[in-house]
PDB file of N, CA and C in Angstrom:
ATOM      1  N   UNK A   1      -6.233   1.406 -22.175  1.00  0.00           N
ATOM      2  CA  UNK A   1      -6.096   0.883 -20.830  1.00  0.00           C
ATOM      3  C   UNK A   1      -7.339   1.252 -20.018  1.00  0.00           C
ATOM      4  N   UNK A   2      -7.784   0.456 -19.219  1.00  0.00           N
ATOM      5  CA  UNK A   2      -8.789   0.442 -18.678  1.00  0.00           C
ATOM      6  C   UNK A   2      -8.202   1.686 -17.483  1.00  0.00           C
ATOM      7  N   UNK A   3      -9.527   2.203 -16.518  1.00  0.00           N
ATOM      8  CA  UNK A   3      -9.512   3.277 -15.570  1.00  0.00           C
ATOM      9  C   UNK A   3      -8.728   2.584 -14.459  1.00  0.00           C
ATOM     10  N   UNK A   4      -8.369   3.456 -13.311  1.00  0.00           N
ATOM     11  CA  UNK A   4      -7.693   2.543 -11.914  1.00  0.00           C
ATOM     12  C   UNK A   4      -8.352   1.820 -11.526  1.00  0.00           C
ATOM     13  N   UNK A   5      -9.680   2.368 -11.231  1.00  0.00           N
ATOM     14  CA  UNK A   5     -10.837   1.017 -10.736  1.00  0.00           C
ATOM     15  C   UNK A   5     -10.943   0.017 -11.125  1.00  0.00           C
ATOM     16  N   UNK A   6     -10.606  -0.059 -12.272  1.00  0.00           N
ATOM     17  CA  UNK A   6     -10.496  -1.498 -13.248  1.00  0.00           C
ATOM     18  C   UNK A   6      -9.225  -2.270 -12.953  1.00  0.00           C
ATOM     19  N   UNK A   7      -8.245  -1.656 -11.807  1.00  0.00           N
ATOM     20  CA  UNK A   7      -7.006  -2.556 -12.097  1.00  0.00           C
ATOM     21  C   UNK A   7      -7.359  -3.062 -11.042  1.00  0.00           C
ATOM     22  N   UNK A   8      -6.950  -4.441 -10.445  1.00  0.00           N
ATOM     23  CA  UNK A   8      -6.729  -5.242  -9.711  1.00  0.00           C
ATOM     24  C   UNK A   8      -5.864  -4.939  -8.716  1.00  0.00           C
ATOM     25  N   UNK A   9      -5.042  -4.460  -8.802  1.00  0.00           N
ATOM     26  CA  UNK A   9      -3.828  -4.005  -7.848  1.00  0.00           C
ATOM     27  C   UNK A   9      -4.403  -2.426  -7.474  1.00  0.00           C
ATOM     28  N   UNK A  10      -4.948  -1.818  -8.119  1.00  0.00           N
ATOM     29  CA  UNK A  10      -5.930  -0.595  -7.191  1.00  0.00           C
ATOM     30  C   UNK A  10      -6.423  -1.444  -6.050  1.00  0.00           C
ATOM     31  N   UNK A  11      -7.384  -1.955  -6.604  1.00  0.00           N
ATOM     32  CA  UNK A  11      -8.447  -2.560  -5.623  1.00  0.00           C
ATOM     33  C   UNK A  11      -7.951  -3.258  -4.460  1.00  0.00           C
ATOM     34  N   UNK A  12      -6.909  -4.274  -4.614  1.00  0.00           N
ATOM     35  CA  UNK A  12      -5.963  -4.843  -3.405  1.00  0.00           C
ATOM     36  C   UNK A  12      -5.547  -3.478  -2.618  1.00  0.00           C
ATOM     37  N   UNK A  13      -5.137  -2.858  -3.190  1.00  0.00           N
ATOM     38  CA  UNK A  13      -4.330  -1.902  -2.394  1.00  0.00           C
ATOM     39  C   UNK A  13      -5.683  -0.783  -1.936  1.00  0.00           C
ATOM     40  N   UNK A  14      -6.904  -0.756  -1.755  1.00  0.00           N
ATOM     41  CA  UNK A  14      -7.551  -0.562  -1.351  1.00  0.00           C
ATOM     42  C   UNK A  14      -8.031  -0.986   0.102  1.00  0.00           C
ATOM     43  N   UNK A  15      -8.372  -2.067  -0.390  1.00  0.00           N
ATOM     44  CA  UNK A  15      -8.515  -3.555   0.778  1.00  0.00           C
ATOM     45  C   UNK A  15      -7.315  -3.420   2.047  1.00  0.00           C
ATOM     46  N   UNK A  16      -5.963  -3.445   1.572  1.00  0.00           N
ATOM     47  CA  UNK A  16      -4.787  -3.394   2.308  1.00  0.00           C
ATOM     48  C   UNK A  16      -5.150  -1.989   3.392  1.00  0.00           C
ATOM     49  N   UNK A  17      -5.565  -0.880   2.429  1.00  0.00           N
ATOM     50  CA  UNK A  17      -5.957   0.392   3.367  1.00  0.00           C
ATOM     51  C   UNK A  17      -6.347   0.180   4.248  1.00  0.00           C
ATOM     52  N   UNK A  18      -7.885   0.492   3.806  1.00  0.00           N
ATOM     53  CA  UNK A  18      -8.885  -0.814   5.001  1.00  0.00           C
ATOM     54  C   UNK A  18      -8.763  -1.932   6.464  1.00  0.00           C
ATOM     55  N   UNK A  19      -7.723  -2.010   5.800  1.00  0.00           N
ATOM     56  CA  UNK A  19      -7.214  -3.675   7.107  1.00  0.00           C
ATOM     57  C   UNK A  19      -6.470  -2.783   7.578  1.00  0.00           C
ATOM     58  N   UNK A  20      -5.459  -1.770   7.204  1.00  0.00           N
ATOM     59  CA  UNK A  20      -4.474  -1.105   7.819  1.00  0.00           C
ATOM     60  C   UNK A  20      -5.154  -0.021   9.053  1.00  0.00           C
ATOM     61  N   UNK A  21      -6.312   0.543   8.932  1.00  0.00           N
ATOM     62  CA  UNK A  21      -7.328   1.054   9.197  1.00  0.00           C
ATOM     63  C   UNK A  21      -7.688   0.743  10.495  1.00  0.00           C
ATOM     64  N   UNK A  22      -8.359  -0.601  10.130  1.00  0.00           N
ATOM     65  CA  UNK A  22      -9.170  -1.401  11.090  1.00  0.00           C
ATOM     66  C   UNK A  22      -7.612  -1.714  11.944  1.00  0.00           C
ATOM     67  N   UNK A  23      -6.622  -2.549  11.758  1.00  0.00           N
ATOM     68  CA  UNK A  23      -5.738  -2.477  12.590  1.00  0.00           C
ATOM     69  C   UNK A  23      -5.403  -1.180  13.216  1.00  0.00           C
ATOM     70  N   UNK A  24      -5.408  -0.182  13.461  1.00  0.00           N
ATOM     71  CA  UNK A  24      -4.989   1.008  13.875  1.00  0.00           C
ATOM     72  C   UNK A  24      -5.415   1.668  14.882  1.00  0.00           C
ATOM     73  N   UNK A  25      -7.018   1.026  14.450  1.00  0.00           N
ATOM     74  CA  UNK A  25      -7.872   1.528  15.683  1.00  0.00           C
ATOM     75  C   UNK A  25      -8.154   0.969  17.089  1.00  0.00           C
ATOM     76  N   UNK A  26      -6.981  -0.181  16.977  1.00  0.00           N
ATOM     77  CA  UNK A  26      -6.745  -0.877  18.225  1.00  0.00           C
ATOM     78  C   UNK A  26      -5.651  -0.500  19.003  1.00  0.00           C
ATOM     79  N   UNK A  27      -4.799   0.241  18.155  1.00  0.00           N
ATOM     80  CA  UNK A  27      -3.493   0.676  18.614  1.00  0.00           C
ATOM     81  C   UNK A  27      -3.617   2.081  20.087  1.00  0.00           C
ATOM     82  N   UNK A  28      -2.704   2.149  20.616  1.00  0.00           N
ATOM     83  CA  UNK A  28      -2.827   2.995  22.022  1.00  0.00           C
ATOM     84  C   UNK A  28      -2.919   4.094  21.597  1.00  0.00           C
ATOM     85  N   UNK A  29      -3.434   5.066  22.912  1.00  0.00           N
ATOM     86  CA  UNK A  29      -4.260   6.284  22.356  1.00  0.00           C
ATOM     87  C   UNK A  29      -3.377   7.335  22.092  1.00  0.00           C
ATOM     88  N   UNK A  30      -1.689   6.809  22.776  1.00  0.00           N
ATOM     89  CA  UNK A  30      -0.533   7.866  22.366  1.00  0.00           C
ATOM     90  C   UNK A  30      -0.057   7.433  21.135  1.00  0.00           C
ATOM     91  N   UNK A  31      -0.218   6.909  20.159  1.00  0.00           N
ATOM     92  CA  UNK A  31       0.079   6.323  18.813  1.00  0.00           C
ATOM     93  C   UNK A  31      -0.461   7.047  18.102  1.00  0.00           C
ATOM     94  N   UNK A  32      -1.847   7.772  18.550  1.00  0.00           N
ATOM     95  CA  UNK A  32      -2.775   8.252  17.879  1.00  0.00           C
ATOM     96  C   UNK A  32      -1.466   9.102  16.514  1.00  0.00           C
ATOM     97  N   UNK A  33      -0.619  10.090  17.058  1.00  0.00           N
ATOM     98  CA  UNK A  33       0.015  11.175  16.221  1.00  0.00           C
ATOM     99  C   UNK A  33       1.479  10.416  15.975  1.00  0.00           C
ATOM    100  N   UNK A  34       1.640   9.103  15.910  1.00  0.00           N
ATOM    101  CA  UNK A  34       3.004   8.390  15.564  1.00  0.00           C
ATOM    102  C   UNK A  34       2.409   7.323  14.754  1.00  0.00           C
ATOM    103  N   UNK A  35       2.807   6.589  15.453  1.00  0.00           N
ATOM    104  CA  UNK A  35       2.260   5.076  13.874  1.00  0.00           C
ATOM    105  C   UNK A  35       1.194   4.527  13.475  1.00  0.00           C
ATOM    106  N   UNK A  36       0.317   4.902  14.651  1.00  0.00           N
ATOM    107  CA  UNK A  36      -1.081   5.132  13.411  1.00  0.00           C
ATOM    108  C   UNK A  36      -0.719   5.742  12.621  1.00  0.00           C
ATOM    109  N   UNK A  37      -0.436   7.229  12.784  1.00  0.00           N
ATOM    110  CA  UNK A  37      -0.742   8.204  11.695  1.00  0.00           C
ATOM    111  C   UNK A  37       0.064   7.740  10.707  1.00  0.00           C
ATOM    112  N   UNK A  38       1.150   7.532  11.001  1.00  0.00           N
ATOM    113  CA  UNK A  38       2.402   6.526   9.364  1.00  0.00           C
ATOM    114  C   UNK A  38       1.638   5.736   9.241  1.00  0.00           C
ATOM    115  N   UNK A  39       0.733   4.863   9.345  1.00  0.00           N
ATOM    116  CA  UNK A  39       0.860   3.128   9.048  1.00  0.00           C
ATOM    117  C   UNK A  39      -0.737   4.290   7.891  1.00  0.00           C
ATOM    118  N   UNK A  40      -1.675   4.817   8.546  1.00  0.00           N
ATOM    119  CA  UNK A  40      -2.641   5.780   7.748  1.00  0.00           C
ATOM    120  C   UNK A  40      -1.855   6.067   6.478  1.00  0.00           C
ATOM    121  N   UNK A  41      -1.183   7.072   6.716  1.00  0.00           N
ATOM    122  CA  UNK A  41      -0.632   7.724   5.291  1.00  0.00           C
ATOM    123  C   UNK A  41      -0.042   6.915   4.326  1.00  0.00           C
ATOM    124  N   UNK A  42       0.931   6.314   4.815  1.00  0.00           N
ATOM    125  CA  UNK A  42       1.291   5.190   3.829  1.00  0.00           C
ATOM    126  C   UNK A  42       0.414   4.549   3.053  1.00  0.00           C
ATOM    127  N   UNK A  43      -0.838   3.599   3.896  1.00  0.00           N
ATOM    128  CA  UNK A  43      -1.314   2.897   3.685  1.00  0.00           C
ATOM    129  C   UNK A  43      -2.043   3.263   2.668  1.00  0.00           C
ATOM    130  N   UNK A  44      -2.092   4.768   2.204  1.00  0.00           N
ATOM    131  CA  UNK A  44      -3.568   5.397   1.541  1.00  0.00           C
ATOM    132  C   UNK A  44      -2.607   6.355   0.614  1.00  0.00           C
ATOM    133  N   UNK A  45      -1.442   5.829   0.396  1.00  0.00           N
ATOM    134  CA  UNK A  45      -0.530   6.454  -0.348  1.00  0.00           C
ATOM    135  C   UNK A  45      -0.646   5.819  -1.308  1.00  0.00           C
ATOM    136  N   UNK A  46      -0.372   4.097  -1.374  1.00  0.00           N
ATOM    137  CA  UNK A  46      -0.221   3.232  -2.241  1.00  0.00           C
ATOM    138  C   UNK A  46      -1.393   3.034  -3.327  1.00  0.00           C
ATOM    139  N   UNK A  47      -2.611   3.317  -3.062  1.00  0.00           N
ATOM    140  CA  UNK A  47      -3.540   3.396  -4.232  1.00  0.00           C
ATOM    141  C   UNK A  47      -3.814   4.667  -4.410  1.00  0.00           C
ATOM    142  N   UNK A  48      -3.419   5.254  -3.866  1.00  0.00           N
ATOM    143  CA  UNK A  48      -3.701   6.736  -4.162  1.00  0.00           C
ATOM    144  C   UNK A  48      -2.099   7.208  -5.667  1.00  0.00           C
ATOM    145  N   UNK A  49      -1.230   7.067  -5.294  1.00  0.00           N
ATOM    146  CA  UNK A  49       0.010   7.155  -6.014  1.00  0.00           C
ATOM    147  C   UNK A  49      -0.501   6.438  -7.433  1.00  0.00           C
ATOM    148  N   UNK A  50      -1.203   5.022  -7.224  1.00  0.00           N
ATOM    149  CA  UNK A  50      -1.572   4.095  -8.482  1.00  0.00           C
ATOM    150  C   UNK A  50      -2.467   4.880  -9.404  1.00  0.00           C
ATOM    151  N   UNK A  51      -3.652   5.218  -8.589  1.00  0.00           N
ATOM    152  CA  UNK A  51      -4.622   6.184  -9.487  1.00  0.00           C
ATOM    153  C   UNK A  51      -4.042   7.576 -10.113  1.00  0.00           C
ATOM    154  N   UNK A  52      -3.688   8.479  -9.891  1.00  0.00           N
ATOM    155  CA  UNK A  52      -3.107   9.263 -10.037  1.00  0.00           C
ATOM    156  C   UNK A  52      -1.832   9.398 -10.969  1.00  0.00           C
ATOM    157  N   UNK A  53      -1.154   7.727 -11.164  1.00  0.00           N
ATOM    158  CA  UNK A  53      -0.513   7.532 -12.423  1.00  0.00           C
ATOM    159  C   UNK A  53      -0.687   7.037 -13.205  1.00  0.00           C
ATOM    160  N   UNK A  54      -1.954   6.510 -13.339  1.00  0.00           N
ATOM    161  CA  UNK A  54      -2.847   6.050 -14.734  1.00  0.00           C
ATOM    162  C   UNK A  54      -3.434   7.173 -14.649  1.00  0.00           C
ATOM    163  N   UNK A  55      -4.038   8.381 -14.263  1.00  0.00           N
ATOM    164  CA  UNK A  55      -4.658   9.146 -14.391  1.00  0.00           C
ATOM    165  C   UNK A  55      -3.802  10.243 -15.184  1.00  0.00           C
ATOM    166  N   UNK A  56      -2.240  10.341 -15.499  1.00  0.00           N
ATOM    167  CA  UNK A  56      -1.650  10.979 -16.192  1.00  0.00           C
ATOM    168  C   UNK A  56      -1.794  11.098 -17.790  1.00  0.00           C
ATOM    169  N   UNK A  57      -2.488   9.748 -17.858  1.00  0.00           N
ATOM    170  CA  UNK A  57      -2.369   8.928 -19.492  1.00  0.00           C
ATOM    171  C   UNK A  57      -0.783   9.209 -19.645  1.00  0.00           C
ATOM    172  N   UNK A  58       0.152   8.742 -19.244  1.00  0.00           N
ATOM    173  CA  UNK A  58       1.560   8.688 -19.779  1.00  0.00           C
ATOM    174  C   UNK A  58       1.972   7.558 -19.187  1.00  0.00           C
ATOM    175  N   UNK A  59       2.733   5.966 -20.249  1.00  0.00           N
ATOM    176  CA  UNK A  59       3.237   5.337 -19.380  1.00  0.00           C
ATOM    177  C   UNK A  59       4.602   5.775 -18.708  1.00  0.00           C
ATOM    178  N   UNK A  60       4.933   6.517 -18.545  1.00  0.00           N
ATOM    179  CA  UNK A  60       6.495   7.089 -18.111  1.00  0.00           C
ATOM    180  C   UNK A  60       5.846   7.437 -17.035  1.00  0.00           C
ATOM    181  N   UNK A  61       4.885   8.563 -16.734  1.00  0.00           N
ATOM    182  CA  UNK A  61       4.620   9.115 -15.704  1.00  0.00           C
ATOM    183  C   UNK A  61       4.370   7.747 -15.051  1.00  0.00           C
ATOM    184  N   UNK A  62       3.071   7.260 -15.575  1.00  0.00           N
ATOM    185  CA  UNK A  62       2.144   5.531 -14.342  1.00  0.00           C
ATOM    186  C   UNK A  62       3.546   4.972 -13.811  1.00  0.00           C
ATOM    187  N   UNK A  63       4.642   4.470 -14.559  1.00  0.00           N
ATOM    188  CA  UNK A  63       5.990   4.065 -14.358  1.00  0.00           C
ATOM    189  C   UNK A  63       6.095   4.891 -13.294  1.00  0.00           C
ATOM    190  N   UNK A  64       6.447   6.431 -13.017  1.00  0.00           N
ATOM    191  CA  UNK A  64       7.249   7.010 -11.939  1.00  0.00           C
ATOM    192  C   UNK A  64       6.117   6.618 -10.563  1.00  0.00           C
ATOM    193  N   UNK A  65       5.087   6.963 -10.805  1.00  0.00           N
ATOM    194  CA  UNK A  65       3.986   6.808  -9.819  1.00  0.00           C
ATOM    195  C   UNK A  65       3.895   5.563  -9.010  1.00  0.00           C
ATOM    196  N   UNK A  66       3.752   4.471  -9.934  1.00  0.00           N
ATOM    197  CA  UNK A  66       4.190   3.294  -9.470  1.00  0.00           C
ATOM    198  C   UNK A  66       5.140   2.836  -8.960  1.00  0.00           C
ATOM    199  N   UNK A  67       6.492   3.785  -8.818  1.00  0.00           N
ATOM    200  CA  UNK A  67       7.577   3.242  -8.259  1.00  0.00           C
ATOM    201  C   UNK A  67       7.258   4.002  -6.580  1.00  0.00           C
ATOM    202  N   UNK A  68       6.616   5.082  -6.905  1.00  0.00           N
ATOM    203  CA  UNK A  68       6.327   6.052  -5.453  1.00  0.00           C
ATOM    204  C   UNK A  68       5.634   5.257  -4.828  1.00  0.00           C
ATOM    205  N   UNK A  69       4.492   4.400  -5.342  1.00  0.00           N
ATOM    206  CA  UNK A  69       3.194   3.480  -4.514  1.00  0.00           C
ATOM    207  C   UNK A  69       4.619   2.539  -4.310  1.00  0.00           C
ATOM    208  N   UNK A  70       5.420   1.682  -5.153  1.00  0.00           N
ATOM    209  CA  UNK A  70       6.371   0.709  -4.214  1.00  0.00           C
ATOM    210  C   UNK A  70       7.096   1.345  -3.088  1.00  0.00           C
ATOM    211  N   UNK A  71       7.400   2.430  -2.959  1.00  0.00           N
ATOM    212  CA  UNK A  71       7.814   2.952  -1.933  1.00  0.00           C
ATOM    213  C   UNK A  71       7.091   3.210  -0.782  1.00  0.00           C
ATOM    214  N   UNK A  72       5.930   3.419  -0.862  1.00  0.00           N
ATOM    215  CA  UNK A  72       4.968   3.815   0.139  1.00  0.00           C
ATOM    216  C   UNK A  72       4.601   2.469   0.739  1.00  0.00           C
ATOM    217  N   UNK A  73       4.489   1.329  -0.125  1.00  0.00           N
ATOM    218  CA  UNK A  73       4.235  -0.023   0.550  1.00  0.00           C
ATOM    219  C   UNK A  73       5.205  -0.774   1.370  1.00  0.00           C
ATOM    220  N   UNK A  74       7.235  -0.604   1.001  1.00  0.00           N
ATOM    221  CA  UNK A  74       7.832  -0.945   1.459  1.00  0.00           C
ATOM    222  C   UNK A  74       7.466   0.106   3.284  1.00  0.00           C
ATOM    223  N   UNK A  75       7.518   1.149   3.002  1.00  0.00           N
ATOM    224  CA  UNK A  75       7.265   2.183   4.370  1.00  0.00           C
ATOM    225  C   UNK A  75       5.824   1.511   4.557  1.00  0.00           C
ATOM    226  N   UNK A  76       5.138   1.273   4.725  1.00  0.00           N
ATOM    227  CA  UNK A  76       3.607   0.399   5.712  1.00  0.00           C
ATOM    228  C   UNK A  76       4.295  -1.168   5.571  1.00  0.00           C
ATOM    229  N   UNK A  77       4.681  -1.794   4.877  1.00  0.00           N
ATOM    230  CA  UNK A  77       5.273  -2.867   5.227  1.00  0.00           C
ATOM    231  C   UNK A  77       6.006  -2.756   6.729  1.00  0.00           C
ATOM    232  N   UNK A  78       7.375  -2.011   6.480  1.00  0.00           N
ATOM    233  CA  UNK A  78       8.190  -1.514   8.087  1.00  0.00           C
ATOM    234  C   UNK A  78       7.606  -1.099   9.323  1.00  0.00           C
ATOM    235  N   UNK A  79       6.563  -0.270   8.852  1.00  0.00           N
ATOM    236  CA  UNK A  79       5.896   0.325   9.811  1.00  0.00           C
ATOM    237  C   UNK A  79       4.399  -0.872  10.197  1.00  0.00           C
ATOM    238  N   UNK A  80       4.282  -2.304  10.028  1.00  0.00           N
ATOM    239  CA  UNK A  80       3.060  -3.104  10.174  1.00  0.00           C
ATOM    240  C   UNK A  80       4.246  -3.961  10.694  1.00  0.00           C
ATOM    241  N   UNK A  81       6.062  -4.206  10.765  1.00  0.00           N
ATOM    242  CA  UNK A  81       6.267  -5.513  11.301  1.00  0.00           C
ATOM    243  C   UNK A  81       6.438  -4.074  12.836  1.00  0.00           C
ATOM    244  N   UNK A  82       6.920  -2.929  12.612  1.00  0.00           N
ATOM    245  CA  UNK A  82       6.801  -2.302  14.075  1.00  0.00           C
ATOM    246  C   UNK A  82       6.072  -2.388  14.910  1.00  0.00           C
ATOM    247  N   UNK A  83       4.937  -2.510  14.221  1.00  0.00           N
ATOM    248  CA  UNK A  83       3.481  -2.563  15.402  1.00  0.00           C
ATOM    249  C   UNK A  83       3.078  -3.668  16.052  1.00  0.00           C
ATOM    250  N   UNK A  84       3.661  -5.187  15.045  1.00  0.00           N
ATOM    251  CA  UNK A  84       3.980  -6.214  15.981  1.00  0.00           C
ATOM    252  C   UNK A  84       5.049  -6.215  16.886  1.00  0.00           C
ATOM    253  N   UNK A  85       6.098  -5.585  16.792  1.00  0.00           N
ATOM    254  CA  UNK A  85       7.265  -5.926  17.440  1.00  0.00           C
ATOM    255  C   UNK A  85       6.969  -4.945  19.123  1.00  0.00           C
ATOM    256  N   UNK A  86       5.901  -3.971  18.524  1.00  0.00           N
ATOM    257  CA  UNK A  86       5.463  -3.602  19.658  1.00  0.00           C
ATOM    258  C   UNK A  86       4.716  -3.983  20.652  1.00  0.00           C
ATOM    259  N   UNK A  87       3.838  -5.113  19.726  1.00  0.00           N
ATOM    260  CA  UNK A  87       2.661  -5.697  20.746  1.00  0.00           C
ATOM    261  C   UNK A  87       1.747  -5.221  20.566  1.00  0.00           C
ATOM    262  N   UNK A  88       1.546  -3.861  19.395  1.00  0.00           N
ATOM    263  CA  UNK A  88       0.086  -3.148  18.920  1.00  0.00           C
ATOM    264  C   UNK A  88      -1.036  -3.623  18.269  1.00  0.00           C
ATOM    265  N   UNK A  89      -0.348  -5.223  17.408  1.00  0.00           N
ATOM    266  CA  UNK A  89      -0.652  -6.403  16.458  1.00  0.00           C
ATOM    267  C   UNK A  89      -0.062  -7.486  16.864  1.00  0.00           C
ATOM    268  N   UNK A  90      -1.338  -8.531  16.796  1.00  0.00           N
ATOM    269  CA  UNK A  90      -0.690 -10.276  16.379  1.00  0.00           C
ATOM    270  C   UNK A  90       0.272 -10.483  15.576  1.00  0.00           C
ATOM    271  N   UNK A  91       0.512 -11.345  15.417  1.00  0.00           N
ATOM    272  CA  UNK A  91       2.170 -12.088  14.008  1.00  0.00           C
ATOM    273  C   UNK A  91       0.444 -12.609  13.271  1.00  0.00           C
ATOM    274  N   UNK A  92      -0.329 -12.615  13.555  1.00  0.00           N
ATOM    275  CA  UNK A  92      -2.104 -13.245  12.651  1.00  0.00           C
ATOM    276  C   UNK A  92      -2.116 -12.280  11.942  1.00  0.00           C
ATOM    277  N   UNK A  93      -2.560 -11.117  12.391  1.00  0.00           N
ATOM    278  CA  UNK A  93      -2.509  -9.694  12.351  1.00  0.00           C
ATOM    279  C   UNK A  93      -1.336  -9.525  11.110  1.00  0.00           C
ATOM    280  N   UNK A  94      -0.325  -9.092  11.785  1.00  0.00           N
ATOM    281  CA  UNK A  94       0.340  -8.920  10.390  1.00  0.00           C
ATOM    282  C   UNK A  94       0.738  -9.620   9.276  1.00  0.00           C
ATOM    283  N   UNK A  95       0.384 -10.976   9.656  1.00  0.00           N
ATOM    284  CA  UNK A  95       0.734 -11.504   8.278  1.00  0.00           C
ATOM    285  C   UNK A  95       0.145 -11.813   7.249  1.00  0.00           C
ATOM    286  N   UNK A  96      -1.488 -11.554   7.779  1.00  0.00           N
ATOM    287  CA  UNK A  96      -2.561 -11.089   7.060  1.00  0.00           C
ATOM    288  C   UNK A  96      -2.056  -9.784   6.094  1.00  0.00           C
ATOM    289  N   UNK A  97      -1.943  -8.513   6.957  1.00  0.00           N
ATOM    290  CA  UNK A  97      -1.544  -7.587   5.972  1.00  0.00           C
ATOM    291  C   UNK A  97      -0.140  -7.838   5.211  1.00  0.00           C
ATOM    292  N   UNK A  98       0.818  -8.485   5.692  1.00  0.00           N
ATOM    293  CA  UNK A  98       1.749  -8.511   5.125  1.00  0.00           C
ATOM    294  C   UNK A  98       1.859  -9.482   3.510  1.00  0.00           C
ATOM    295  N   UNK A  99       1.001 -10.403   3.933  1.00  0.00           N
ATOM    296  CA  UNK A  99       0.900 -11.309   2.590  1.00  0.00           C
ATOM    297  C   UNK A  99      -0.008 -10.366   1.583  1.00  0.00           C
ATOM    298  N   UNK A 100      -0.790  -9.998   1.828  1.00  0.00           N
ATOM    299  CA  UNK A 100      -1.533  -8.998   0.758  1.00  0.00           C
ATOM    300  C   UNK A 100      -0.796  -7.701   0.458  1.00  0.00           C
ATOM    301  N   UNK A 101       0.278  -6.976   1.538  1.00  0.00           N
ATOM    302  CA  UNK A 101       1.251  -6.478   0.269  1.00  0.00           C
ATOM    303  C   UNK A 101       2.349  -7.182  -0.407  1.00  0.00           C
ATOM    304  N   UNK A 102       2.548  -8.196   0.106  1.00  0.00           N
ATOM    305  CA  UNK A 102       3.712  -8.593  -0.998  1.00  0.00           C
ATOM    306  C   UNK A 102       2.692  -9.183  -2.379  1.00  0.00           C
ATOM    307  N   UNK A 103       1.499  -9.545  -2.156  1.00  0.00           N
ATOM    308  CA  UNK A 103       1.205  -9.609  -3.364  1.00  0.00           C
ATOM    309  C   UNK A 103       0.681  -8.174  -4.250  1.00  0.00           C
ATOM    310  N   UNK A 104       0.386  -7.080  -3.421  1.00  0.00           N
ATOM    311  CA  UNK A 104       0.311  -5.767  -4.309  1.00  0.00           C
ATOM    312  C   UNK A 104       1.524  -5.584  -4.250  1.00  0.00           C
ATOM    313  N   UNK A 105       2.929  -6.008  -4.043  1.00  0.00           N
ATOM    314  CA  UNK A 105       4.018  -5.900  -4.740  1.00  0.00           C
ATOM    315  C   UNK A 105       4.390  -5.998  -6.026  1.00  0.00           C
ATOM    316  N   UNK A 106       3.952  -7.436  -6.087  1.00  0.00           N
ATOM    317  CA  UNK A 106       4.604  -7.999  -7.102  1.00  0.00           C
ATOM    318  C   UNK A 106       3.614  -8.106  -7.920  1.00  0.00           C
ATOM    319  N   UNK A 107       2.211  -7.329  -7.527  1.00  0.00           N
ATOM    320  CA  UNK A 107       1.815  -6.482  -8.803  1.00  0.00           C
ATOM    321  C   UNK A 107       2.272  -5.366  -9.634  1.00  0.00           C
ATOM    322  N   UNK A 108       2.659  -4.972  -8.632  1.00  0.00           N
ATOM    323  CA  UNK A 108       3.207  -3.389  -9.110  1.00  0.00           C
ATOM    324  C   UNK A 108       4.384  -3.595  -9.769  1.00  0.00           C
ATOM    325  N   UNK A 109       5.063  -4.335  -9.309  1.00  0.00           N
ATOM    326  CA  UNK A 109       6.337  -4.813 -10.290  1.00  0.00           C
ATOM    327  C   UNK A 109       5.857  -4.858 -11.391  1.00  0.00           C
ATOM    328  N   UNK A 110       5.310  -5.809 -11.476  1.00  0.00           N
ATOM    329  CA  UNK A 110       4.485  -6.601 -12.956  1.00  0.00           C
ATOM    330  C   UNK A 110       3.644  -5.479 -14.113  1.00  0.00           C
ATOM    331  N   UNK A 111       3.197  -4.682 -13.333  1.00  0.00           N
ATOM    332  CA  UNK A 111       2.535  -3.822 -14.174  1.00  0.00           C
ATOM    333  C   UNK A 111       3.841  -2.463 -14.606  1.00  0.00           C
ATOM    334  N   UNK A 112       4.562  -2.612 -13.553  1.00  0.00           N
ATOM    335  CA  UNK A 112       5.836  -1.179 -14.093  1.00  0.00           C
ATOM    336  C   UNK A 112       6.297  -2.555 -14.998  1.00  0.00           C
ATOM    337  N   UNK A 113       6.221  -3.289 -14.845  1.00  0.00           N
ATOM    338  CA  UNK A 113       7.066  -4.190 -16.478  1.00  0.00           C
ATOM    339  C   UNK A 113       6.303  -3.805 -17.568  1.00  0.00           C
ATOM    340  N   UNK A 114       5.360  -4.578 -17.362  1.00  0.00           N
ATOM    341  CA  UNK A 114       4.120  -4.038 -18.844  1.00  0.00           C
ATOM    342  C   UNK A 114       4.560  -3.165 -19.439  1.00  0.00           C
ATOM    343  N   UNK A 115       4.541  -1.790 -18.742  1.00  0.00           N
ATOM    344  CA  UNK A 115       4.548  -0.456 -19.203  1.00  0.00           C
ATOM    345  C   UNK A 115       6.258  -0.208 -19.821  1.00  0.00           C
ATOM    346  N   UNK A 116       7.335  -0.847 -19.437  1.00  0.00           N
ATOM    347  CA  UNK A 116       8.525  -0.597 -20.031  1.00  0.00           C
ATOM    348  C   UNK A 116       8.159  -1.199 -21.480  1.00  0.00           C
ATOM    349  N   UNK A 117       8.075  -2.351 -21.463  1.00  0.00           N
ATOM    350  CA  UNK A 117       7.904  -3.184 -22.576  1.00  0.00           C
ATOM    351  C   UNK A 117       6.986  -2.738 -23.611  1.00  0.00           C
ATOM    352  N   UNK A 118       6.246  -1.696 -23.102  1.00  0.00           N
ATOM    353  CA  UNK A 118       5.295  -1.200 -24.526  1.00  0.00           C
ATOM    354  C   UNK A 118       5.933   0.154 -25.228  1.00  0.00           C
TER     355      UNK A 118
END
């Protein structure tokens, strides 16, 4: 198996960081220690969790890891429709980020399949 850098769904979920990022830094300056800081951690959870379970060399472990990065994306998913519902983000805004995690979703699905099946 190739390194994390090599996966595709690293790299999205990189990108997703990034945008999560750049959205954040528009957000109010009392957010600074509330949903910035969630929409941050999360956001840098999800490729971070990915690397770190190919980095086990075990598909059981990449499997558990990968279910932690789906978890961390459903939590920045919740926490990116909050920040619209707040007015912190456009519905442009989030559905930008939102379409690019449902497709590092249903990567991550796809790749915890792979790994059962082998």
């Amino acid at each position: 198996m190739a390194g994390y850098r090599d996966l595709k769904v690293w790299q999205l979920a990189m990108l997703l960081a990034e945008e999560v990022y750049r959205l954040g830094a528009g957000f109010p300056k009392h957010e600074v220690y509330g949903l910035t800081s969630q929409l941050q951690r999360s956001s840098v959870s999800v490729p971070s969790n990915i690397a770190e379970g190919q980095g086990r060399n075990s598909p059981n472990e990449f499997r558990h890891f990968l279910g932690i990065a789906m978890g961390s994306l459903a939590e920045l998913e919740t926490q990116i429709i909050l920040a619209q519902r707040f007015n912190y983000i456009t519905e442009q805004q989030s559905g930008k980020a939102l379409q690019l995690a449902d497709e590092i979703g249903k990567m991550l699905k796809g790749l915890q399949k792979s790994l059962t099946n082998d």
